[in-house]
Protein backbone atom coordinates (compact mmCIF):
# COMPACT_ATOMS: atom_id res chain seq x y z
CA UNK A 1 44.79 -5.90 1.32
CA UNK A 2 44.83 -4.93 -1.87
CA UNK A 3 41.89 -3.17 -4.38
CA UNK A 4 40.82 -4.39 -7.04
CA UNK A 5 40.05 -2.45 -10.28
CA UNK A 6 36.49 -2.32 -9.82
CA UNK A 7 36.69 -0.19 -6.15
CA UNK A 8 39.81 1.92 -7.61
CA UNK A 9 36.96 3.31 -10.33
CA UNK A 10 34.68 3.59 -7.92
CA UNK A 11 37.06 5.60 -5.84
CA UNK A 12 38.01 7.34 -8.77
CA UNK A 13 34.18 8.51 -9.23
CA UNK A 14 33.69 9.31 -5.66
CA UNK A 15 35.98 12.13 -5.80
CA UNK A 16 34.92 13.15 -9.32
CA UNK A 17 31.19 13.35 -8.27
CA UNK A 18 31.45 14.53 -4.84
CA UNK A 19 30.21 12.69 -2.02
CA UNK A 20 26.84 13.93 -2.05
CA UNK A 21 25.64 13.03 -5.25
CA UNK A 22 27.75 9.70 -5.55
CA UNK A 23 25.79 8.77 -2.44
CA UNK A 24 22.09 10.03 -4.02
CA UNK A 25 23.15 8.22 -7.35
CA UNK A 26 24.18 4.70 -5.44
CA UNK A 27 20.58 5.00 -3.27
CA UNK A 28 18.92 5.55 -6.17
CA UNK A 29 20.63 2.59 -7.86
CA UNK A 30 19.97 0.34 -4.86
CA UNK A 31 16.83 1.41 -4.89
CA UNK A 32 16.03 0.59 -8.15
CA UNK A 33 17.02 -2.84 -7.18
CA UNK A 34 15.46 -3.54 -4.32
CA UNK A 35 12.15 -2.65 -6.27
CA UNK A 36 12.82 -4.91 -9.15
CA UNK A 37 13.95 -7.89 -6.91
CA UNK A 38 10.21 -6.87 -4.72
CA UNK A 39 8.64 -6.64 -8.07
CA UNK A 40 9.92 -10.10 -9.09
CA UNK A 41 9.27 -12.05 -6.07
CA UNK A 42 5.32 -10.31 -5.97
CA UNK A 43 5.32 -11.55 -9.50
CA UNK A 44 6.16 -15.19 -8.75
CA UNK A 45 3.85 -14.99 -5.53
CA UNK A 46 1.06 -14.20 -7.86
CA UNK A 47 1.99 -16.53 -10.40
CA UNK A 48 1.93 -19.34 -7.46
CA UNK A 49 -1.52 -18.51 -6.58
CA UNK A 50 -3.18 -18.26 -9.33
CA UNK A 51 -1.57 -21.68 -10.60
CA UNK A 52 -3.37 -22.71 -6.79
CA UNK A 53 -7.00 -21.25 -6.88
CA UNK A 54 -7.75 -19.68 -10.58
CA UNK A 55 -9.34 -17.65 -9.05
CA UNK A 56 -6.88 -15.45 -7.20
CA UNK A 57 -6.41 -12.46 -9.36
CA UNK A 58 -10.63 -11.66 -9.17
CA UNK A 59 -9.85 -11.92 -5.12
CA UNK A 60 -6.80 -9.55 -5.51
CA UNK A 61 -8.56 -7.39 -7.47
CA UNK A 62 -11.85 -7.50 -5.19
CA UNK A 63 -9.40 -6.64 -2.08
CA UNK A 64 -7.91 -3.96 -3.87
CA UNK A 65 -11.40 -2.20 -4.81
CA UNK A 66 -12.40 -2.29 -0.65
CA UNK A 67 -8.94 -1.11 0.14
CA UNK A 68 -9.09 1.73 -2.04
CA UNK A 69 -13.08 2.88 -0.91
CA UNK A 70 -11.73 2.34 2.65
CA UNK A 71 -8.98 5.17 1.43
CA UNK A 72 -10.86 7.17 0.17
CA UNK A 73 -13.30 6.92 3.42
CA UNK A 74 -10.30 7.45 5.45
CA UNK A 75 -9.46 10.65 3.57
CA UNK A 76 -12.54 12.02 3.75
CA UNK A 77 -12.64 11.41 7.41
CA UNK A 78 -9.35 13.23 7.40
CA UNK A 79 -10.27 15.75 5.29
CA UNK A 80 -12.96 16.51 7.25
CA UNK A 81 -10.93 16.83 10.44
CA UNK A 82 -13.27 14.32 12.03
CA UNK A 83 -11.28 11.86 14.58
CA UNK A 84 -11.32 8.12 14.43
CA UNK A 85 -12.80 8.40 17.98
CA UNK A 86 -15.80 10.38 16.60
CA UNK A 87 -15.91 7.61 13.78
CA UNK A 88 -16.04 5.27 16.39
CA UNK A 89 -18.74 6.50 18.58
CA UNK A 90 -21.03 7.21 15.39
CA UNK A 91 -20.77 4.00 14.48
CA UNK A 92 -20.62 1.93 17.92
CA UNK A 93 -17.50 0.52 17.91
CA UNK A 94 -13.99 1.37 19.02
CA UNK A 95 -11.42 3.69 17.84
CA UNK A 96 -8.84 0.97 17.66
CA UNK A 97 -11.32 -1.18 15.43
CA UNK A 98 -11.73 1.79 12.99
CA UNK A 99 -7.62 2.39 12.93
CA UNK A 100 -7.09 -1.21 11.91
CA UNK A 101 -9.99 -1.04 9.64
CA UNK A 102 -8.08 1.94 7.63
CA UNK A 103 -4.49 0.29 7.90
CA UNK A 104 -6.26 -2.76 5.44
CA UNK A 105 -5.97 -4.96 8.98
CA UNK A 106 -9.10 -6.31 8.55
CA UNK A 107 -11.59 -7.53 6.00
CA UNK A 108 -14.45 -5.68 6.94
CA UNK A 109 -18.39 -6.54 6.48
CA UNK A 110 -20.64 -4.50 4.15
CA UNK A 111 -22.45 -3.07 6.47
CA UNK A 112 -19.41 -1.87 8.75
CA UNK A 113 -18.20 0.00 5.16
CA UNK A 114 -22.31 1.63 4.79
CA UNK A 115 -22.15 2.73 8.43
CA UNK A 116 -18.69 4.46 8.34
CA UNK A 117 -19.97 5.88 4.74
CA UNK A 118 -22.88 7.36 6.60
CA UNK A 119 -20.88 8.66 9.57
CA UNK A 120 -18.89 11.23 7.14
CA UNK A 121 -21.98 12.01 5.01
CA UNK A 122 -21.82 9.64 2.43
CA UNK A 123 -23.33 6.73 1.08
CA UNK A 124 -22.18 3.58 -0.96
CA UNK A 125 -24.25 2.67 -4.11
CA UNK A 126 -23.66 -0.59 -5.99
CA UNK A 127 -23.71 -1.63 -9.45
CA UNK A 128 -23.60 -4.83 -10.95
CA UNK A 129 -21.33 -5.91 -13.59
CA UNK A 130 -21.10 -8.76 -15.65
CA UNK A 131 -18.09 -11.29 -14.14
């Protein structure tokens, strides 16, 4: 079998380079791609959506806002170096609830979000905005 020009230069580089740093410089290459080709595809997900319910960036953005206060919860809870099984029992549920409520599993209710807010010492205030 014979090469063609393209993998002769690429040998060529390979032993110019050194392995090590050929191989970081094609990962982060590939890399680069992969996130451009996930970037795209999120993009035309979105666009599909929206052109479905209007309305779809205001939920994306409303999902983002509870995913990001159930962060920081989670980090406090962390940073605290209080379990999710302490978590649990404060706020009479189960540890395995309160694990898939800070992996984003589920969509939880307001008053799940105050309770766990009390639990680490904190509490939730609201404001409203105009839409």
């Amino acid at each position: 079998m014979k090469d063609s020009g393209e993998t002769i230069e690429l040998k060529t580089e390979y032993n110019l380079l050194g392995s090590s740093f050929f191989r970081y410089l094609m990962k982060i290459g590939l890399q680069s791609l992969r996130n451009d080709m996930e970037q795209d595809f999120l993009d035309e997900m979105i666009e599909e959506s929206t052109k479905r319910n209007p309305d779809f960036p205001t939920l994306m953005e409303e999902a983002r806002q509870r995913r990001a206060l159930l962060s920081h919860l989670a980090a406090i809870r962390s940073r605290s170096k209080i379990s999710q099984k302490t978590i649990a029992k404060r706020i009479k549920t189960s540890q395995p609830a309160i694990a898939r409520l800070e992996a984003g599993i589920v969509d939880p209710r307001l008053s799940t979000l105050q309770r766990y807010a009390a639990s680490v010492g904190k509490r939730i205030e609201w404001t409203l905005v105009d839409a």
